[in-house]
PDB file of N, CA and C in Angstrom:
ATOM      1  N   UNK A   1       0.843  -1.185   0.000  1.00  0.00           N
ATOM      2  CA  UNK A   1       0.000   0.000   0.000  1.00  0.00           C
ATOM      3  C   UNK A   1       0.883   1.242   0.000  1.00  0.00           C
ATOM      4  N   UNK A   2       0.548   2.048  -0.666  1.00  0.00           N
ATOM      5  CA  UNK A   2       1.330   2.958  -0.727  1.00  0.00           C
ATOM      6  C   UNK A   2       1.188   4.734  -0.213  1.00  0.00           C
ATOM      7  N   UNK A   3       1.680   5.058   0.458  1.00  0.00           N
ATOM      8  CA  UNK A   3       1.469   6.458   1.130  1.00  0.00           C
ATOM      9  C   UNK A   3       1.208   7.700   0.556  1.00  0.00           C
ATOM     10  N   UNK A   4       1.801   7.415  -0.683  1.00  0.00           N
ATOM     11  CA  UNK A   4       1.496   8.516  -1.333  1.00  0.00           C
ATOM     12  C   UNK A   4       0.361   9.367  -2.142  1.00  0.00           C
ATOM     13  N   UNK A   5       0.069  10.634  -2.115  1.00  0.00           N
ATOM     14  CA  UNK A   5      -1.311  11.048  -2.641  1.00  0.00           C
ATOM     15  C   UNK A   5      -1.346  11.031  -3.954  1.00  0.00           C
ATOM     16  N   UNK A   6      -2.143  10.846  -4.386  1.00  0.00           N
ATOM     17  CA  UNK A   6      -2.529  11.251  -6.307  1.00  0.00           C
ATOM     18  C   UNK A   6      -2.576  12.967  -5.945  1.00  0.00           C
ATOM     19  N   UNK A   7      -1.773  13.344  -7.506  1.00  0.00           N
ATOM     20  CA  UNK A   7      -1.611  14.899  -8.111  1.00  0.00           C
ATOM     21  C   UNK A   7      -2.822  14.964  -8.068  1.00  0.00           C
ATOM     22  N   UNK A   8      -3.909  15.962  -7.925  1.00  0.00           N
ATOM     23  CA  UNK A   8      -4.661  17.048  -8.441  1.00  0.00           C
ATOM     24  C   UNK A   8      -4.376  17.126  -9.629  1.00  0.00           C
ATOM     25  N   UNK A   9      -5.929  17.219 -10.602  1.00  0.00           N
ATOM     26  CA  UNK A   9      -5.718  17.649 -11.847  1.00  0.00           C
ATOM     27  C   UNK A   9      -6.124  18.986 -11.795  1.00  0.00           C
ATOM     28  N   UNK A  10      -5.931  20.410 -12.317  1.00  0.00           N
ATOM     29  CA  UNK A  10      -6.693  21.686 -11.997  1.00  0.00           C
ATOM     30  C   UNK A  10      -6.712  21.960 -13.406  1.00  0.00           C
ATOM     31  N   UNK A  11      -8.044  22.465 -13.589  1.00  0.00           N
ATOM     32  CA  UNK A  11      -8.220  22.802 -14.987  1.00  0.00           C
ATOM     33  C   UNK A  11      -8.544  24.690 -14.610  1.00  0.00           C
ATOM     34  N   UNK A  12      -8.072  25.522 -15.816  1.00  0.00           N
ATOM     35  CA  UNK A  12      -8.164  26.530 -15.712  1.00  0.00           C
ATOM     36  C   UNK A  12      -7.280  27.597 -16.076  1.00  0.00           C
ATOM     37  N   UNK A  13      -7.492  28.831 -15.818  1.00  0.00           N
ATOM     38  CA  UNK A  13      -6.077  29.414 -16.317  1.00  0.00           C
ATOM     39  C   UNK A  13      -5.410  30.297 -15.362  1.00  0.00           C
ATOM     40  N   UNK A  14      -4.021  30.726 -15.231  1.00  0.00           N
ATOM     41  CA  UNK A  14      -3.373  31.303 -14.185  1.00  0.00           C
ATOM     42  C   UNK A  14      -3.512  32.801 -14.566  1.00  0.00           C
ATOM     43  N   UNK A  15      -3.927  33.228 -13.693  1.00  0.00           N
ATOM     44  CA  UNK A  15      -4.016  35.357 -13.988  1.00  0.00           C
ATOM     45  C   UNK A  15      -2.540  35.428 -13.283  1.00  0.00           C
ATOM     46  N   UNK A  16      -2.412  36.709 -13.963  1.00  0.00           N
ATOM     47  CA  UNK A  16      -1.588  37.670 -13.231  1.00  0.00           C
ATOM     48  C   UNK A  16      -1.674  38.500 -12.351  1.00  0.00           C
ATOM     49  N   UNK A  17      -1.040  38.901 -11.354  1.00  0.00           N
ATOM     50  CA  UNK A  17      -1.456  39.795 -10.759  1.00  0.00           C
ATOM     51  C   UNK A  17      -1.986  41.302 -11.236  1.00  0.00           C
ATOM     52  N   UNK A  18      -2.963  41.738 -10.325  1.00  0.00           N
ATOM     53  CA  UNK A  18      -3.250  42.917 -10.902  1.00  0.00           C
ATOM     54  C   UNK A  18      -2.590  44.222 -10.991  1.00  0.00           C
ATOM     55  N   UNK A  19      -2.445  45.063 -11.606  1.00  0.00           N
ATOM     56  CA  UNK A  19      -1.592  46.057 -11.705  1.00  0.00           C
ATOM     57  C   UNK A  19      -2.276  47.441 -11.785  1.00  0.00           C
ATOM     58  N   UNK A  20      -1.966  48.565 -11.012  1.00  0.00           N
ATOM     59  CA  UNK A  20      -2.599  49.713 -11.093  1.00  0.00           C
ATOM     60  C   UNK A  20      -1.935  50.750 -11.100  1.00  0.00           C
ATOM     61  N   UNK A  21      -1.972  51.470 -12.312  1.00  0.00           N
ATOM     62  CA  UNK A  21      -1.012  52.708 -13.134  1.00  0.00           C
ATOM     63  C   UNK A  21      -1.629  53.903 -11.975  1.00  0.00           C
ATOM     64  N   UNK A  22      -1.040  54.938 -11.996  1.00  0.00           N
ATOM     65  CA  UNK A  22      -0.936  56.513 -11.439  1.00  0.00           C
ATOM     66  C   UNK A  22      -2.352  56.716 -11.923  1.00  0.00           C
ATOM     67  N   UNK A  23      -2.649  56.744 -13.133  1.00  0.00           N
ATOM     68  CA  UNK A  23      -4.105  57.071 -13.407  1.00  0.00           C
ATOM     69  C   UNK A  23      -5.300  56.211 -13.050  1.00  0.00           C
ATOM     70  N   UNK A  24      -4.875  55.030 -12.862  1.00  0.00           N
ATOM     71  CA  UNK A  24      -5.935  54.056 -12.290  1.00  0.00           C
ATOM     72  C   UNK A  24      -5.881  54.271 -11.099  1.00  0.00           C
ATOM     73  N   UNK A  25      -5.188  54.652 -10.486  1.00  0.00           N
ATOM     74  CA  UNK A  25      -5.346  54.890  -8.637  1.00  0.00           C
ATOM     75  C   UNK A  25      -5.697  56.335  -8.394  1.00  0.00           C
ATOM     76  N   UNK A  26      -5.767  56.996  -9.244  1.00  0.00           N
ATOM     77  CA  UNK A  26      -6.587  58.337  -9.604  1.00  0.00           C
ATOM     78  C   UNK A  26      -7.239  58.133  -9.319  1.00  0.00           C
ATOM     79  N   UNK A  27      -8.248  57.417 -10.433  1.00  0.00           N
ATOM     80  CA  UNK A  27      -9.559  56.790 -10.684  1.00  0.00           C
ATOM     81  C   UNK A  27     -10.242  56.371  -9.265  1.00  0.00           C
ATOM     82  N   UNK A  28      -9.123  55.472  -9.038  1.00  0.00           N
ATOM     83  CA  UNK A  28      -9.923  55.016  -7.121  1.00  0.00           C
ATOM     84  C   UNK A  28     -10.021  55.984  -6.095  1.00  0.00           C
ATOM     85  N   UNK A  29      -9.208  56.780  -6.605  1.00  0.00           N
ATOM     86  CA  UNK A  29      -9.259  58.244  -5.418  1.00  0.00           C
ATOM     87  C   UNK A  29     -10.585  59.014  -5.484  1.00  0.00           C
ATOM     88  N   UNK A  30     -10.579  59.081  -7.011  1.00  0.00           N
ATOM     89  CA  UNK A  30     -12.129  59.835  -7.248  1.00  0.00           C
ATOM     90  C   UNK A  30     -12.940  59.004  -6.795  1.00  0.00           C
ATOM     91  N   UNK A  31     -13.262  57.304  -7.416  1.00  0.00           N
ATOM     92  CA  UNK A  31     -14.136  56.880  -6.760  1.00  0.00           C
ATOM     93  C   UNK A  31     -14.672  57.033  -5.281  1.00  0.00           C
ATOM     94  N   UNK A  32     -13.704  56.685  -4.690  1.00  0.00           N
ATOM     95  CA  UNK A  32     -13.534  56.701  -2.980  1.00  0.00           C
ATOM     96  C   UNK A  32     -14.711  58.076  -2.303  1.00  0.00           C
ATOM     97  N   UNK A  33     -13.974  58.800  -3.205  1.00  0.00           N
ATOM     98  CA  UNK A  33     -14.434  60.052  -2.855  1.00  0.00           C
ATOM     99  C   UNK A  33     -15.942  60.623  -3.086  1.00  0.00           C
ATOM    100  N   UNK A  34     -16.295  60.293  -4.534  1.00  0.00           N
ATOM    101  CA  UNK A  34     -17.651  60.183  -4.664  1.00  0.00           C
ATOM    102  C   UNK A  34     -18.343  59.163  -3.628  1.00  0.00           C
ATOM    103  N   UNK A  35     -17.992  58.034  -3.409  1.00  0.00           N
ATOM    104  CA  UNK A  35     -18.804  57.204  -2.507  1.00  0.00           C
ATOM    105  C   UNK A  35     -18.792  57.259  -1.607  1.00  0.00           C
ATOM    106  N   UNK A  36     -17.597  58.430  -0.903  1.00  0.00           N
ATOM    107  CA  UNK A  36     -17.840  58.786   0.598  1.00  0.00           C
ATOM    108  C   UNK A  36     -19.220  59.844   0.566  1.00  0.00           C
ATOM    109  N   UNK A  37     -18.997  60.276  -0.640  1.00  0.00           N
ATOM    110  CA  UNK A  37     -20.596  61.319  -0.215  1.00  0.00           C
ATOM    111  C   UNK A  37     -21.865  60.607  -0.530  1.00  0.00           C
ATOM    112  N   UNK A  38     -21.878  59.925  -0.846  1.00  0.00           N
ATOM    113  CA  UNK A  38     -22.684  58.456  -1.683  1.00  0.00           C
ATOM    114  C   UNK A  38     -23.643  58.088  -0.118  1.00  0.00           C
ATOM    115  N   UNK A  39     -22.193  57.971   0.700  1.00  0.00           N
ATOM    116  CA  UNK A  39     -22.256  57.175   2.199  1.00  0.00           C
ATOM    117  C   UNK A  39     -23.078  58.059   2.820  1.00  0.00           C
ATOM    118  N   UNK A  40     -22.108  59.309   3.170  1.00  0.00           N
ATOM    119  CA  UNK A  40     -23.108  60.387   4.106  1.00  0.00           C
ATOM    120  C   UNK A  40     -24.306  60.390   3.899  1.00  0.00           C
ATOM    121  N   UNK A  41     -25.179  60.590   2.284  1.00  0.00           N
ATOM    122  CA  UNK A  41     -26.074  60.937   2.544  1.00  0.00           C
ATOM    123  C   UNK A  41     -27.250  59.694   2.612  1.00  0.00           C
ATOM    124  N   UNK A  42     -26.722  58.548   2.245  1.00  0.00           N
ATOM    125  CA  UNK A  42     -27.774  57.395   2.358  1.00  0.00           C
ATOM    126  C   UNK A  42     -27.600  56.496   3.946  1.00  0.00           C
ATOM    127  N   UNK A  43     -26.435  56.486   4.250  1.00  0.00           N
ATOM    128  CA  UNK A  43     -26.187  55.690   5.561  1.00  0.00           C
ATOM    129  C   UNK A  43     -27.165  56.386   6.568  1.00  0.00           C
ATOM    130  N   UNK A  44     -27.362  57.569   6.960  1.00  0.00           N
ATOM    131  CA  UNK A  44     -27.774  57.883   8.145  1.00  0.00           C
ATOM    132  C   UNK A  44     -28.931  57.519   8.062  1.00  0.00           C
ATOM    133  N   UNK A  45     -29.989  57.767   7.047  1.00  0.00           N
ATOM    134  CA  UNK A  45     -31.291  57.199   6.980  1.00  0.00           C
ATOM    135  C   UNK A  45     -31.150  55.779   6.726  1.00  0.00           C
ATOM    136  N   UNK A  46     -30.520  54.639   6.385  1.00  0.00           N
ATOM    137  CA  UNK A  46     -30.433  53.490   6.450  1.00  0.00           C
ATOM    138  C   UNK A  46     -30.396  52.628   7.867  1.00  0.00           C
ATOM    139  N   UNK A  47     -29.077  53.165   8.096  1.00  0.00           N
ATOM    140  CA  UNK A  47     -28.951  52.711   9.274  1.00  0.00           C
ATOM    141  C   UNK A  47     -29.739  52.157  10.674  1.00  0.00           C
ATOM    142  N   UNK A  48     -30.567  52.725  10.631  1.00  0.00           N
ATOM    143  CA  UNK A  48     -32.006  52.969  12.479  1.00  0.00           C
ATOM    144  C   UNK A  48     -32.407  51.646  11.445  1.00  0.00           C
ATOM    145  N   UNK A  49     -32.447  51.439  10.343  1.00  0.00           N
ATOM    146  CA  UNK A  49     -33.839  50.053  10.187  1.00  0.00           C
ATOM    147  C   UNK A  49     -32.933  48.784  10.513  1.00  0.00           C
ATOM    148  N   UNK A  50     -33.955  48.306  10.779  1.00  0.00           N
ATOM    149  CA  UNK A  50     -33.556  46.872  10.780  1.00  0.00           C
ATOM    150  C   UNK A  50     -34.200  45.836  10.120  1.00  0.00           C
ATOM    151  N   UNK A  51     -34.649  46.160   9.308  1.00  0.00           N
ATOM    152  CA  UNK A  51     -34.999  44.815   7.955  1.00  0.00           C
ATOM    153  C   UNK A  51     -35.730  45.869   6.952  1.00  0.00           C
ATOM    154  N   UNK A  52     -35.713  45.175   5.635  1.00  0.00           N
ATOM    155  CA  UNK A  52     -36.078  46.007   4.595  1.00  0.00           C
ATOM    156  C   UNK A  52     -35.000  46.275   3.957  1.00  0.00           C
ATOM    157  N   UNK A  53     -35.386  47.028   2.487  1.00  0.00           N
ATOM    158  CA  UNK A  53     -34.795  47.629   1.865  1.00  0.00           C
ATOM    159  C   UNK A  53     -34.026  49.006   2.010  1.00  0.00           C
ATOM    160  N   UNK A  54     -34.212  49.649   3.600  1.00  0.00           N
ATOM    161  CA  UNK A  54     -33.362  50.301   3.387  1.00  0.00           C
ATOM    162  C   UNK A  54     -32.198  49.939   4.467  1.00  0.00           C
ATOM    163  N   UNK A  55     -32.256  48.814   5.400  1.00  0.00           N
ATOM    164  CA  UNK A  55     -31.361  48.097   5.598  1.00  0.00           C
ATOM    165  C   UNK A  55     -30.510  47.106   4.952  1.00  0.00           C
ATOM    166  N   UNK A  56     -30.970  46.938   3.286  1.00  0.00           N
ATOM    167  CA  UNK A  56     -30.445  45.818   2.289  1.00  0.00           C
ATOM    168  C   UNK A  56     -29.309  47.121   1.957  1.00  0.00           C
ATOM    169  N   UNK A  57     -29.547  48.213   1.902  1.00  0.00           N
ATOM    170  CA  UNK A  57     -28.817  49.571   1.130  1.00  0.00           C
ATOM    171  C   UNK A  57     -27.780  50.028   2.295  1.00  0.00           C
ATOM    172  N   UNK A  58     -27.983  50.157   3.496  1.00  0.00           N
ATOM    173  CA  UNK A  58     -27.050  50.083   4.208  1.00  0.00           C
ATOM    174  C   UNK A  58     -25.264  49.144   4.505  1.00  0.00           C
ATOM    175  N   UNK A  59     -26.449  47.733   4.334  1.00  0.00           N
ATOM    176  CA  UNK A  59     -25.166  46.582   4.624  1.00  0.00           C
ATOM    177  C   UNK A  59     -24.756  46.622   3.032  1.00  0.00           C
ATOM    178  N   UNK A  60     -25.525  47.097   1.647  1.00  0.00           N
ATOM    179  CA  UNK A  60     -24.393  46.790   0.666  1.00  0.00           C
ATOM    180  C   UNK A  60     -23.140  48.395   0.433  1.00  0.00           C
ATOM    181  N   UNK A  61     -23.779  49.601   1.703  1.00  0.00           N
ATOM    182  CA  UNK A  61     -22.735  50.303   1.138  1.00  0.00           C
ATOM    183  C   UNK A  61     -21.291  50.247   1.608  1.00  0.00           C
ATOM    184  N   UNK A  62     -21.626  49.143   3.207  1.00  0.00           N
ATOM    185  CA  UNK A  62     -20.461  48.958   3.822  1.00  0.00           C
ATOM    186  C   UNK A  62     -19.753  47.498   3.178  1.00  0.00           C
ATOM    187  N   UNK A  63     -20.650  46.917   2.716  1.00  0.00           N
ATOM    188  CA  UNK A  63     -19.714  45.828   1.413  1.00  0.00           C
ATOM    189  C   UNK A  63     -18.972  46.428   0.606  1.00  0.00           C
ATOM    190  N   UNK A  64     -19.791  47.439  -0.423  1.00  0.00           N
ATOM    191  CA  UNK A  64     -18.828  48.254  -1.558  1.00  0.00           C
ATOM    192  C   UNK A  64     -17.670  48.289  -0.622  1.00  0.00           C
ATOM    193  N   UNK A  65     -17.170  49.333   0.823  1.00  0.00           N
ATOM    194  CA  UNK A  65     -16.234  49.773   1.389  1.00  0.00           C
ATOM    195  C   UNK A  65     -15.436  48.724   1.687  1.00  0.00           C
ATOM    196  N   UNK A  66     -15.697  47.671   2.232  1.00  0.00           N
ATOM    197  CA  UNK A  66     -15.383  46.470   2.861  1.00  0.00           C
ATOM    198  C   UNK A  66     -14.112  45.465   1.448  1.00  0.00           C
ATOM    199  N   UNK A  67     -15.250  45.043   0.919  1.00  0.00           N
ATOM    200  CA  UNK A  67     -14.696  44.389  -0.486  1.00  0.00           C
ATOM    201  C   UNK A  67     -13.826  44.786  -1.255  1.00  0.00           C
ATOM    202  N   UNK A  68     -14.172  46.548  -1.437  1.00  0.00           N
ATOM    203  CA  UNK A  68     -13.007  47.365  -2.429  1.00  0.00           C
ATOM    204  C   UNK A  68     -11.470  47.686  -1.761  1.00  0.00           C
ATOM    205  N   UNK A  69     -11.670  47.271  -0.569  1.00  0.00           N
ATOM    206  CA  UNK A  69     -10.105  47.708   0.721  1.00  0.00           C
ATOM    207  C   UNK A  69     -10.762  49.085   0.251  1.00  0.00           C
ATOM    208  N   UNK A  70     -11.457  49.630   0.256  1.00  0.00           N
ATOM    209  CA  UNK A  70     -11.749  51.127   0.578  1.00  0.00           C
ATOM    210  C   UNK A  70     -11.112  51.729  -0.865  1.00  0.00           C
ATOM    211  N   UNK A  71     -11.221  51.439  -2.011  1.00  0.00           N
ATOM    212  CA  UNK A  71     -10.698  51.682  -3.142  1.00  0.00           C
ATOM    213  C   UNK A  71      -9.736  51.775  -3.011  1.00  0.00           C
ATOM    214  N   UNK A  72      -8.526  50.674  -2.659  1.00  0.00           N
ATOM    215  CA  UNK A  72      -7.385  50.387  -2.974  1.00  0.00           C
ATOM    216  C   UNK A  72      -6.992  51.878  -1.631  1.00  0.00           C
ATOM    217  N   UNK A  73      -7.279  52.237  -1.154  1.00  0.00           N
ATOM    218  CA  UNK A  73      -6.640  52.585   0.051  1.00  0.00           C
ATOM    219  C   UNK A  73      -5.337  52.856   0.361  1.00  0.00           C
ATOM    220  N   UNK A  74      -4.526  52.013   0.601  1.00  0.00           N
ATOM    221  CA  UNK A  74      -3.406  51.779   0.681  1.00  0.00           C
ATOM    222  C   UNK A  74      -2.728  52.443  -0.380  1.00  0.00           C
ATOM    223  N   UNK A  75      -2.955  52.343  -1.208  1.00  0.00           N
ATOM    224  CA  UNK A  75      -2.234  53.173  -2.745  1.00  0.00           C
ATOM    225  C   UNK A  75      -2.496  54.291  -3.236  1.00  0.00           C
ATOM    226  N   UNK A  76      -3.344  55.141  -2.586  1.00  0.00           N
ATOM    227  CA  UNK A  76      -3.924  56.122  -2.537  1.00  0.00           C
ATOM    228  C   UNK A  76      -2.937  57.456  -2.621  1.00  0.00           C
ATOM    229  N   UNK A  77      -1.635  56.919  -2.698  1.00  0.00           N
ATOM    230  CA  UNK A  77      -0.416  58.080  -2.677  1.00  0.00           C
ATOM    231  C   UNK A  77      -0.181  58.083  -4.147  1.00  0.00           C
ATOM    232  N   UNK A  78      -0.084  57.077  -4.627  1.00  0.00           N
ATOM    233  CA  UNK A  78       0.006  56.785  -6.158  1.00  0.00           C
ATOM    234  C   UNK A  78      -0.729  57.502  -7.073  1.00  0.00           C
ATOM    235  N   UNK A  79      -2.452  57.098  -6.500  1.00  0.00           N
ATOM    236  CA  UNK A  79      -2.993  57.746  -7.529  1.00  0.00           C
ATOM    237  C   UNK A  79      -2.601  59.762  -7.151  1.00  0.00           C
ATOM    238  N   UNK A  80      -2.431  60.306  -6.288  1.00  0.00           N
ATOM    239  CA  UNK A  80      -2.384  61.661  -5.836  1.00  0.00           C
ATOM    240  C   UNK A  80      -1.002  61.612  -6.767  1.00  0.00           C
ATOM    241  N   UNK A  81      -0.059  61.483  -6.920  1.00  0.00           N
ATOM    242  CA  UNK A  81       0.865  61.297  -8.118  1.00  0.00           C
ATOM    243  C   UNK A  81       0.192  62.146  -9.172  1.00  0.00           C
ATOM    244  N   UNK A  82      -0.743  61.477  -9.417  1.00  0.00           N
ATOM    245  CA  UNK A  82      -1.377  61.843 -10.815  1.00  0.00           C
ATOM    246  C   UNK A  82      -2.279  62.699 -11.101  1.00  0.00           C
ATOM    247  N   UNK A  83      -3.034  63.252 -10.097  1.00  0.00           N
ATOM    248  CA  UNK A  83      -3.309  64.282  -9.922  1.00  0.00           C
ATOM    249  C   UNK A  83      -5.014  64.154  -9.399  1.00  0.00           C
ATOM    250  N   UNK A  84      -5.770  65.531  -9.222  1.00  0.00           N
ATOM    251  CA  UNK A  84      -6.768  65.151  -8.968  1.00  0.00           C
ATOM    252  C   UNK A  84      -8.168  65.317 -10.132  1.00  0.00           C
ATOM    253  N   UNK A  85      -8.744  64.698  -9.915  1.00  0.00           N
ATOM    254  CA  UNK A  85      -9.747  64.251 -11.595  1.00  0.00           C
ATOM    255  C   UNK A  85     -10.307  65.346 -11.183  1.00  0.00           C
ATOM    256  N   UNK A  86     -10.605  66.425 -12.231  1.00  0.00           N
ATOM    257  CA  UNK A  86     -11.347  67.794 -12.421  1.00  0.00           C
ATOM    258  C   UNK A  86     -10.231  69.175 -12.379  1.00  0.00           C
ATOM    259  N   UNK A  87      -9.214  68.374 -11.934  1.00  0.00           N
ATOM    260  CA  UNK A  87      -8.464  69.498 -11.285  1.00  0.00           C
ATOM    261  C   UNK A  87      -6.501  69.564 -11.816  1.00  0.00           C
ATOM    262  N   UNK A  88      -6.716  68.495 -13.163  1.00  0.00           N
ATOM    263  CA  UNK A  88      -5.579  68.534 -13.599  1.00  0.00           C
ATOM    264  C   UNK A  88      -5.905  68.832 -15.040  1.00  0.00           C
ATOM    265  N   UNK A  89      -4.717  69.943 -15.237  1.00  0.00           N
ATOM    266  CA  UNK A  89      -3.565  70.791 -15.955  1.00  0.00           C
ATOM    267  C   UNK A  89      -4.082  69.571 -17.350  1.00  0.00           C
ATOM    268  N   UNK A  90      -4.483  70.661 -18.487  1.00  0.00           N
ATOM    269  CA  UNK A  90      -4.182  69.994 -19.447  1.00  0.00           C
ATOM    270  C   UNK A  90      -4.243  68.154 -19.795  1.00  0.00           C
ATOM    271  N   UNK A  91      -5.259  67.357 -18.737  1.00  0.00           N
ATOM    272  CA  UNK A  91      -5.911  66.349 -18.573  1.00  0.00           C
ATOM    273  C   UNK A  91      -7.632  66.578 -18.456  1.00  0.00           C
ATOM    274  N   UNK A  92      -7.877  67.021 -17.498  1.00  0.00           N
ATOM    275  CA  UNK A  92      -9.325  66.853 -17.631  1.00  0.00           C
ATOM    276  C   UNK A  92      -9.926  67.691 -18.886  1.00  0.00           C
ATOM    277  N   UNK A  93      -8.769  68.784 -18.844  1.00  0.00           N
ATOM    278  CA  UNK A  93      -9.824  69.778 -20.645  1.00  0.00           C
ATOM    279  C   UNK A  93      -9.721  68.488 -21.459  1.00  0.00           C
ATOM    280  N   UNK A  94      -8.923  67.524 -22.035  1.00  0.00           N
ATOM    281  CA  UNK A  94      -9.366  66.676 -22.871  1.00  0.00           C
ATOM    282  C   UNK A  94     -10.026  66.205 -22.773  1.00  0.00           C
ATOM    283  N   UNK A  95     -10.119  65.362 -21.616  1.00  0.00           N
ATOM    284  CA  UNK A  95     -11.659  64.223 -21.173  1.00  0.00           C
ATOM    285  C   UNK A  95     -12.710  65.007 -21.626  1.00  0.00           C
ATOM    286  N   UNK A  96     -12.924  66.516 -20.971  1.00  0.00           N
ATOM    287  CA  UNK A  96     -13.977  66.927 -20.646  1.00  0.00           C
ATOM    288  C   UNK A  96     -14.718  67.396 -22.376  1.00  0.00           C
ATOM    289  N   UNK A  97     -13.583  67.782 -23.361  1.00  0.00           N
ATOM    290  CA  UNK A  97     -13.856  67.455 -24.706  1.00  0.00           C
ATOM    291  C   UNK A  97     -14.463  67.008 -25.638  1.00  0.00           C
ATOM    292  N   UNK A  98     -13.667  65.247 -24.957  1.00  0.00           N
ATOM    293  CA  UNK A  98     -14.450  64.175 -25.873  1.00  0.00           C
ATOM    294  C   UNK A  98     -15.610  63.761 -25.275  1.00  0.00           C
ATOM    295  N   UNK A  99     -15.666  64.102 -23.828  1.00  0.00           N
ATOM    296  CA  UNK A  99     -17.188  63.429 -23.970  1.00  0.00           C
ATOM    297  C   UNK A  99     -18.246  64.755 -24.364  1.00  0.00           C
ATOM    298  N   UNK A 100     -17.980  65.876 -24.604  1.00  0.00           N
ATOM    299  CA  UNK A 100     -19.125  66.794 -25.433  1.00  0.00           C
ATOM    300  C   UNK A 100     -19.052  66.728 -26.503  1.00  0.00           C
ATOM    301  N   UNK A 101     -18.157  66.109 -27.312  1.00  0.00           N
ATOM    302  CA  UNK A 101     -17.866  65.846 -28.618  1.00  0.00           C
ATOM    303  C   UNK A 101     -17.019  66.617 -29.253  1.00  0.00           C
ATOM    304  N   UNK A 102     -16.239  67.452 -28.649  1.00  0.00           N
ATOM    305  CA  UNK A 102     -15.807  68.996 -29.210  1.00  0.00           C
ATOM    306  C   UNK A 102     -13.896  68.616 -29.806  1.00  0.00           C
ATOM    307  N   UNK A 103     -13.423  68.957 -29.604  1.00  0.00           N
ATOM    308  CA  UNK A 103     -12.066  69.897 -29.627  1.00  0.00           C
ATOM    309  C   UNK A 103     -11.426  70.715 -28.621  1.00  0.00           C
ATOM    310  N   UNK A 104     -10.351  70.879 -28.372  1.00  0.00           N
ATOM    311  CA  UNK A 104      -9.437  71.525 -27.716  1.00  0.00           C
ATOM    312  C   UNK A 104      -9.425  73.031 -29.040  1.00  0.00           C
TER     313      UNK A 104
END
């Protein structure tokens, strides 16, 4: 008899780790930020219930926070690197451009 285990077969494919550029941790900064005001103004009226829908809206805004590490959090120096969305130099006039359809 023999001691040894049978290999595992694993079917599937290997990711890479994820990677997040100066402008993508931007991105989470803004997010963060919009959904902190997101928070203020829906949490306080959520909160007092205790069943229902506006207790379903409560526990998913502290999931969003929970799940996201607080939009990447921790890296939050990175995206400030890059500046702040509305408020950078010759970046947001482009964005703000193409989505009216226009030109610089």
């Amino acid at each position: 008899m023999s001691n040894l285990q049978k290999a595992a077969i694993l079917e599937g494919e290997i990711l890479s780790e994820a990677v997040l550029d100066a402008r993508a941790m931007c991105s989470m900064n803004f997010a963060r930020d919009e959904f902190n005001k997101l928070y203020d103004l829906l949490y306080p009226v959520c909160e007092p219930h205790e069943e229902g829908p506006m207790r379903d809206i409560a526990r998913h805004l502290e999931q969003v926070r929970i799940f996201s590490r607080n939009f990447c959090w921790a890296h939050r120096h990175l995206g400030a690197s890059y500046g702040v969305v509305g408020e950078r130099p010759g970046v947001d006039e482009e964005v703000n451009a193409e989505q009216a359809g226009g030109d610089l």
